[in-house]
PDB file of N, CA and C in Angstrom:
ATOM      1  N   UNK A   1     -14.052   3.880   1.090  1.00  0.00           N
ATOM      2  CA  UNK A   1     -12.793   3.166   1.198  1.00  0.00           C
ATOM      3  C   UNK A   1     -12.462   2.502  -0.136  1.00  0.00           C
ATOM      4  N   UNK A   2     -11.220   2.235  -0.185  1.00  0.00           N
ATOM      5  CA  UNK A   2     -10.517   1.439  -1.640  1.00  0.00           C
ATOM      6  C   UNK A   2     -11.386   0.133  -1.488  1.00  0.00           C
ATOM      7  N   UNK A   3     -11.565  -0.219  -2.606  1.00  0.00           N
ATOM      8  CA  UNK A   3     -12.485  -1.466  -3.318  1.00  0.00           C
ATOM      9  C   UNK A   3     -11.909  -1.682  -4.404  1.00  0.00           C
ATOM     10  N   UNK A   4     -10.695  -2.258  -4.563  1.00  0.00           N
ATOM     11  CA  UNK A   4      -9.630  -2.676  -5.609  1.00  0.00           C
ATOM     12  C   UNK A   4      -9.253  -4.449  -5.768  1.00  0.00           C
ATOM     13  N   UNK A   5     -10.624  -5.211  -4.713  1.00  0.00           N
ATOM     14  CA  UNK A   5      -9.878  -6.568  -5.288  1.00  0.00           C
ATOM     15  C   UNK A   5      -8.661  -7.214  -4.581  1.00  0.00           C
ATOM     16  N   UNK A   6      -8.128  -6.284  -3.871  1.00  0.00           N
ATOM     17  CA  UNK A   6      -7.107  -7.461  -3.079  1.00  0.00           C
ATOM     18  C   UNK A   6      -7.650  -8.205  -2.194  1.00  0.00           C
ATOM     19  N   UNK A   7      -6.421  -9.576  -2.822  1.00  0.00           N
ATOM     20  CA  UNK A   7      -6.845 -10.831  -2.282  1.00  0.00           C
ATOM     21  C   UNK A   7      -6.131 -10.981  -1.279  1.00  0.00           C
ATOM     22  N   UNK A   8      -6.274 -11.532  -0.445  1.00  0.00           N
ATOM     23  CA  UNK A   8      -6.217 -11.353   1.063  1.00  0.00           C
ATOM     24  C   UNK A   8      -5.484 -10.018   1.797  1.00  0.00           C
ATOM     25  N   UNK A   9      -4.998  -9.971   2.943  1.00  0.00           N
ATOM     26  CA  UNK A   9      -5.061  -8.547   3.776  1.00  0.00           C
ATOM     27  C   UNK A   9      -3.781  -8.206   3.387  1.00  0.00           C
ATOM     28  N   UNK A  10      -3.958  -6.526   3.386  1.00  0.00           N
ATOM     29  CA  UNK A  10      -2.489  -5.405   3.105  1.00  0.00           C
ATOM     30  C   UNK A  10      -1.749  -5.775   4.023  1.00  0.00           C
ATOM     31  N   UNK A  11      -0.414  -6.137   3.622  1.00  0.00           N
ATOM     32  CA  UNK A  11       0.778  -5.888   4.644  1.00  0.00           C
ATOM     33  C   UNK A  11       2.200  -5.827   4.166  1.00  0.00           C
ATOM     34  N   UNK A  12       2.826  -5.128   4.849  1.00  0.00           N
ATOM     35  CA  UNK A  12       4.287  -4.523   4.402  1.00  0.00           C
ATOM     36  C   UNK A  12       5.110  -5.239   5.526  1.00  0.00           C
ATOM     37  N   UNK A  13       6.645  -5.437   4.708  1.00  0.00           N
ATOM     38  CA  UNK A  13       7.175  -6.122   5.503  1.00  0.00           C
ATOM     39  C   UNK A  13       8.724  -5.522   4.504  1.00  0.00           C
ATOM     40  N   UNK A  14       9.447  -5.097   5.781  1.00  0.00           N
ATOM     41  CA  UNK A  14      10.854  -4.474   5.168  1.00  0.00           C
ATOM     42  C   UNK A  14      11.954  -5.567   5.973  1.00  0.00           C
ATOM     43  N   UNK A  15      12.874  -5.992   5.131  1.00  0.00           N
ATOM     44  CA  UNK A  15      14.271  -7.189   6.195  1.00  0.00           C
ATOM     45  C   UNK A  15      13.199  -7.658   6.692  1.00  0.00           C
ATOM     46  N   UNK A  16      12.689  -8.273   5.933  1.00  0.00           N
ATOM     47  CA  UNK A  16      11.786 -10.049   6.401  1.00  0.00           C
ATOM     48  C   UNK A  16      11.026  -9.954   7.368  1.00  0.00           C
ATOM     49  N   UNK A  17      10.836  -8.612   8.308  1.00  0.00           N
ATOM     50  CA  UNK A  17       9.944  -8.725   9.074  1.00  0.00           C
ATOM     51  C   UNK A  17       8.640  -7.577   8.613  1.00  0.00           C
ATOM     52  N   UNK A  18       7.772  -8.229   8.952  1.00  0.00           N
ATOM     53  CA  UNK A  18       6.530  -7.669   8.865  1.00  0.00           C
ATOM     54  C   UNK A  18       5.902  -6.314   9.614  1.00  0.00           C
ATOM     55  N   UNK A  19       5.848  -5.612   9.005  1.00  0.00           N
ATOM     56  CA  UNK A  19       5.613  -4.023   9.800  1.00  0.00           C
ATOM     57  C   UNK A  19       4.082  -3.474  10.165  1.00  0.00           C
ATOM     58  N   UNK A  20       3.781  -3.238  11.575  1.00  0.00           N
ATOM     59  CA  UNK A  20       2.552  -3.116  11.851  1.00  0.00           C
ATOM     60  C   UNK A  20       2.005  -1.649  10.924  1.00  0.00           C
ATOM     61  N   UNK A  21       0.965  -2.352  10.665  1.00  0.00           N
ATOM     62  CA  UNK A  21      -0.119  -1.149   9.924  1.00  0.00           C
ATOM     63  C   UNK A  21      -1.026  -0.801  10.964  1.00  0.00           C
ATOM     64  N   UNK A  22      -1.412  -0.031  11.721  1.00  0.00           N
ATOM     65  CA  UNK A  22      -2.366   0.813  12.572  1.00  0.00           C
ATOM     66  C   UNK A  22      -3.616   1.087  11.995  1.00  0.00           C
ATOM     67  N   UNK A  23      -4.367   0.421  11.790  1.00  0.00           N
ATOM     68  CA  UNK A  23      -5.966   1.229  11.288  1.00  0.00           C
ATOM     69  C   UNK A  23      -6.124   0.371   9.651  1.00  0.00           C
ATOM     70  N   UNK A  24      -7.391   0.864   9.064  1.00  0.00           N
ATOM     71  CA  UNK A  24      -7.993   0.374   7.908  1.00  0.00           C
ATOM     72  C   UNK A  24      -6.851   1.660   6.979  1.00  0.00           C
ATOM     73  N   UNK A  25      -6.838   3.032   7.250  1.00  0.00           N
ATOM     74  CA  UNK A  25      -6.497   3.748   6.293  1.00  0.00           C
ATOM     75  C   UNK A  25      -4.845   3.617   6.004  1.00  0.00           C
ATOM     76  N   UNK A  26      -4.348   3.296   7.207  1.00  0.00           N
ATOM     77  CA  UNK A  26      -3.050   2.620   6.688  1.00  0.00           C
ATOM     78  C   UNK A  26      -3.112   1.939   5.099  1.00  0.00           C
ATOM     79  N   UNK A  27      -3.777   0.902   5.727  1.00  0.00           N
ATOM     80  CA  UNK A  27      -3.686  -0.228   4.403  1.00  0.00           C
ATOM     81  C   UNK A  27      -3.980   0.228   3.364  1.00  0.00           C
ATOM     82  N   UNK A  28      -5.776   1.113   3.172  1.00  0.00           N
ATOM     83  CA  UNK A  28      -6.336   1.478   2.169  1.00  0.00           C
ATOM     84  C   UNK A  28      -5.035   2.225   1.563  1.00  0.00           C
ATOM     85  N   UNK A  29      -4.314   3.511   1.941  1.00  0.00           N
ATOM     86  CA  UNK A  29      -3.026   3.568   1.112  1.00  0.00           C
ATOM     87  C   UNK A  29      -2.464   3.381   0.543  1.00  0.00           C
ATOM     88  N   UNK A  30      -2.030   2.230   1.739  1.00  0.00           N
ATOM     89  CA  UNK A  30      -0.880   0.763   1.169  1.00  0.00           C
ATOM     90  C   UNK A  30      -1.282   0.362  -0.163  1.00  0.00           C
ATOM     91  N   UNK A  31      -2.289   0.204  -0.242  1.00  0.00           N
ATOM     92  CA  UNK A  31      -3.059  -0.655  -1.559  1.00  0.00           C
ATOM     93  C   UNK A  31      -3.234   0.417  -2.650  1.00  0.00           C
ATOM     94  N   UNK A  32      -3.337   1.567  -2.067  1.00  0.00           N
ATOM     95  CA  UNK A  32      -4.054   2.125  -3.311  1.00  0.00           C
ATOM     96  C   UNK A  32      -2.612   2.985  -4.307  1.00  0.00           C
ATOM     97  N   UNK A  33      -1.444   2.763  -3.355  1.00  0.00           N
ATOM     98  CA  UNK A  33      -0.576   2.927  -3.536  1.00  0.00           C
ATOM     99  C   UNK A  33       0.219   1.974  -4.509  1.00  0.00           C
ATOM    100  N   UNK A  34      -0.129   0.690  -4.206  1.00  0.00           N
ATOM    101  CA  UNK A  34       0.206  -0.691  -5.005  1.00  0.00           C
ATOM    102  C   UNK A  34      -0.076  -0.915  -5.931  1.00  0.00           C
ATOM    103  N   UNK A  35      -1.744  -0.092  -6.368  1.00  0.00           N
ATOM    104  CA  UNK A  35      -2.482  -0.213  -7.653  1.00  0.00           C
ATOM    105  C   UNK A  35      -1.669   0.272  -8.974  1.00  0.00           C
ATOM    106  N   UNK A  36      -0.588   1.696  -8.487  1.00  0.00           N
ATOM    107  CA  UNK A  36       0.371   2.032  -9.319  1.00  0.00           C
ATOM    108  C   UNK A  36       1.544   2.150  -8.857  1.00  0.00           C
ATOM    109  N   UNK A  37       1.868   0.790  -8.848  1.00  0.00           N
ATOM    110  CA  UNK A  37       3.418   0.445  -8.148  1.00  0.00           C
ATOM    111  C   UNK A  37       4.745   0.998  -8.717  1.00  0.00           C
ATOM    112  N   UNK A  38       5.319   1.885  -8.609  1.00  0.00           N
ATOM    113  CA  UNK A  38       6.388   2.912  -9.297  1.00  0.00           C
ATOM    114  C   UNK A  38       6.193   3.844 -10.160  1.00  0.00           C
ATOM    115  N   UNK A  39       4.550   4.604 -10.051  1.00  0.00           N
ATOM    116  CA  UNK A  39       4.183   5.652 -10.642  1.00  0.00           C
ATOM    117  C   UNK A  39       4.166   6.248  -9.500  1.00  0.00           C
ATOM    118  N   UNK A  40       3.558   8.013 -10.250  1.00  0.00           N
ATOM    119  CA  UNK A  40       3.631   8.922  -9.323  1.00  0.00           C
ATOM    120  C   UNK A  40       1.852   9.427  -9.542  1.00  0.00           C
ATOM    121  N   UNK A  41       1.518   8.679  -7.853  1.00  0.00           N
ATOM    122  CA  UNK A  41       0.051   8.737  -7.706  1.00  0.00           C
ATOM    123  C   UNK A  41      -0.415  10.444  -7.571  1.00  0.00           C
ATOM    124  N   UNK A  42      -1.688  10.940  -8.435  1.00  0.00           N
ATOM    125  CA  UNK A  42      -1.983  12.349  -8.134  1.00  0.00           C
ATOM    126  C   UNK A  42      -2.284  12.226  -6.280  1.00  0.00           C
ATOM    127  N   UNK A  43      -2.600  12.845  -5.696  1.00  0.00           N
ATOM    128  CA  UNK A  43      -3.310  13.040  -4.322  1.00  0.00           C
ATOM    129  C   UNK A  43      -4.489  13.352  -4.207  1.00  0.00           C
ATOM    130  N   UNK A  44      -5.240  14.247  -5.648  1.00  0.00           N
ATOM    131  CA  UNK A  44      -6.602  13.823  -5.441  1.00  0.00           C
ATOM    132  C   UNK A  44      -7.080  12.202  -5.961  1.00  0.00           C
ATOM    133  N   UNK A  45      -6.257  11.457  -6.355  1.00  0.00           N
ATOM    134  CA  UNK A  45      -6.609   9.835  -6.616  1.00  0.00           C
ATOM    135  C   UNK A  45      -6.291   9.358  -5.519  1.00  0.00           C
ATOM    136  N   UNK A  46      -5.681   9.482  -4.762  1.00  0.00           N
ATOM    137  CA  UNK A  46      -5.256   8.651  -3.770  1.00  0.00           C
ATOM    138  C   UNK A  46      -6.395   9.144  -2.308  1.00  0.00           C
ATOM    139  N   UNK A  47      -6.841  10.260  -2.468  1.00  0.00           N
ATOM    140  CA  UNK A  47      -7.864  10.521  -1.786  1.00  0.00           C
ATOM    141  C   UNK A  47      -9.288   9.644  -1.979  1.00  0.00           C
ATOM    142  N   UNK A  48      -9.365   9.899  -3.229  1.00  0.00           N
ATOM    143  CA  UNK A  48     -10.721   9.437  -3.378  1.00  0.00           C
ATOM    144  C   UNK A  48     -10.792   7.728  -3.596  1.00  0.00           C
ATOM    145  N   UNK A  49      -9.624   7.106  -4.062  1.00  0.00           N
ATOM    146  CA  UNK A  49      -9.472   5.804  -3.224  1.00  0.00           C
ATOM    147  C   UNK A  49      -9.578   5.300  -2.084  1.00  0.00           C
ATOM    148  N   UNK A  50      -9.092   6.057  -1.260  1.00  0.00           N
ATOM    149  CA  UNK A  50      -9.136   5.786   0.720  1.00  0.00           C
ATOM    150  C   UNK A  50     -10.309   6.168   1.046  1.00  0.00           C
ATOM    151  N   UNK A  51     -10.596   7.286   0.584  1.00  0.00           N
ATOM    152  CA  UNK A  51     -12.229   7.593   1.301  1.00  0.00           C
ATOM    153  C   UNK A  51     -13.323   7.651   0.634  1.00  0.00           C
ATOM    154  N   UNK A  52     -13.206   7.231  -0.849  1.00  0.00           N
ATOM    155  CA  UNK A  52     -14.161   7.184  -1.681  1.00  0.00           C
ATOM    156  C   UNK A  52     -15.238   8.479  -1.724  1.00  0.00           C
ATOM    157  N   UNK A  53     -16.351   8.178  -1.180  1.00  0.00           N
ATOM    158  CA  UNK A  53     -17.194   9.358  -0.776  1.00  0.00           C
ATOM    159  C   UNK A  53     -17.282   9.934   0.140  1.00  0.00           C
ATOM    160  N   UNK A  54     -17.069   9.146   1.127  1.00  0.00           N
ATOM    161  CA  UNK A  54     -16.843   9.655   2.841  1.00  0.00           C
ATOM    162  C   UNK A  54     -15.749  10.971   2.968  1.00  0.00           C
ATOM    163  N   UNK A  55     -15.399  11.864   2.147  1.00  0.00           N
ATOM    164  CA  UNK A  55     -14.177  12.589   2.183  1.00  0.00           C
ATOM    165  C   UNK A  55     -14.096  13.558   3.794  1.00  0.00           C
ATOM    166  N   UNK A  56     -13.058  13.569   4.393  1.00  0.00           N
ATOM    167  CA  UNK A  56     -12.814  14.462   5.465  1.00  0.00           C
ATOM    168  C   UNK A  56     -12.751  16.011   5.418  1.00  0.00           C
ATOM    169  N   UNK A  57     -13.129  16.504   6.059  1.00  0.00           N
ATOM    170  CA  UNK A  57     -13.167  18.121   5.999  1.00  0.00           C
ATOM    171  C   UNK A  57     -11.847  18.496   4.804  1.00  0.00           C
ATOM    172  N   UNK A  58     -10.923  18.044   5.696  1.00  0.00           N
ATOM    173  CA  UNK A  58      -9.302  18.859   4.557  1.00  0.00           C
ATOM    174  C   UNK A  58      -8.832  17.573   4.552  1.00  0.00           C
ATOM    175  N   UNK A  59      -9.341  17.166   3.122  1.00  0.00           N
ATOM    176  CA  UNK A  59      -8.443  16.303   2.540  1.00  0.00           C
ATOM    177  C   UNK A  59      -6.932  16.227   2.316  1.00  0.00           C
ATOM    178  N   UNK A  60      -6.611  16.796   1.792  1.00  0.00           N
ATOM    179  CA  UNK A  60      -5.315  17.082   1.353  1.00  0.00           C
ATOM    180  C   UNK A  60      -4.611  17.075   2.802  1.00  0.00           C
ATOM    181  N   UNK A  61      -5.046  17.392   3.869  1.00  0.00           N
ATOM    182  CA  UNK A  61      -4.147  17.723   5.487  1.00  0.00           C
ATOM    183  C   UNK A  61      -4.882  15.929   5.763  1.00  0.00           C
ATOM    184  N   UNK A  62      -5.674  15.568   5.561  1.00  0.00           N
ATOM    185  CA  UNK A  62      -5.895  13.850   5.863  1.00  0.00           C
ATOM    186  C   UNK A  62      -5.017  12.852   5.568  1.00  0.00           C
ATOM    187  N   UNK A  63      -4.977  12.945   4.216  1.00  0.00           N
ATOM    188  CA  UNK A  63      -4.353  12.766   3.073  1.00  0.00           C
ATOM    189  C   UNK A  63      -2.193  12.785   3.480  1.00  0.00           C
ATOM    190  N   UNK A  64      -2.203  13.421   4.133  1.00  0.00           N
ATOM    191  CA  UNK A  64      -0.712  14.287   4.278  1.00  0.00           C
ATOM    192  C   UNK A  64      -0.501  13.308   5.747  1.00  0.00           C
ATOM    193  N   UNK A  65      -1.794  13.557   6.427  1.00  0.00           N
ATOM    194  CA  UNK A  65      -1.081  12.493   8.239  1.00  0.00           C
ATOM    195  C   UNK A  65      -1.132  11.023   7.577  1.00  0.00           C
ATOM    196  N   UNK A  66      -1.803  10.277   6.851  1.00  0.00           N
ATOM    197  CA  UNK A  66      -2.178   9.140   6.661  1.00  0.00           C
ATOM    198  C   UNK A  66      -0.776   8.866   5.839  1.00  0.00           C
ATOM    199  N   UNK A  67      -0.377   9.381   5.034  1.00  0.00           N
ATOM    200  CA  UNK A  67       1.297   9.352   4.459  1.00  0.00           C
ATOM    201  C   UNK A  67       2.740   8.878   5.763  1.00  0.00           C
ATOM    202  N   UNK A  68       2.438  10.585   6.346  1.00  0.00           N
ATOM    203  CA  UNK A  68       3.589  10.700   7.748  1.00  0.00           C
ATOM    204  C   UNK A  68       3.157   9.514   8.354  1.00  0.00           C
ATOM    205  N   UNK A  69       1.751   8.585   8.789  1.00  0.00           N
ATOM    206  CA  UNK A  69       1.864   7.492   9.788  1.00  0.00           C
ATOM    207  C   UNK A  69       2.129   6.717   9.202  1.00  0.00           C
ATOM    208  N   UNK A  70       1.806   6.009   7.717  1.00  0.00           N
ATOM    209  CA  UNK A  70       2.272   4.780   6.277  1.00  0.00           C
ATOM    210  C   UNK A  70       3.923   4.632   7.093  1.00  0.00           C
ATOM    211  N   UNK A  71       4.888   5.941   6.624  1.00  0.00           N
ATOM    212  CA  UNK A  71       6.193   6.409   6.126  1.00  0.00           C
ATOM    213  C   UNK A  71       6.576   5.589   7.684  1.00  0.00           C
ATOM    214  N   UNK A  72       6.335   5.990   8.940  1.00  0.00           N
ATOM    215  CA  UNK A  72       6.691   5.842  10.463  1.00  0.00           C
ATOM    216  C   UNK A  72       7.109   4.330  10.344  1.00  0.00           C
TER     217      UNK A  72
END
């Protein structure tokens, strides 16, 4: 999982209200997404941020639902 130092917990909030995040990999995203805030993150970095070593069979298809549920 991301190990980047944020100080207290990930959360997104669009029109002032605060938007539920579902799960740790939500956030890990969220964050690892934040680390380069208006760049364009590769997807093998953003993989190996969220899951560090633990990687899932098909990354890239992990990688792709954990986006579509962020985006929801």
């Amino acid at each position: 999982m991301l190990d980047i130092g944020v100080l207290g917990p990930v959360v997104a909030w669009r029109e002032g209200a605060q938007l539920p995040l579902r799960g740790g990999r939500q956030r890990a995203l969220l964050a690892a997404l934040a680390v380069d805030a208006g760049a364009v993150v590769p997807g093998d970095v953003l993989v190996e941020r969220v899951w560090g070593d633990r990687l899932p069979a098909n990354a890239a298809n992990a990688l792709q639902q954990q986006v579509l549920k962020l985006r929801r």
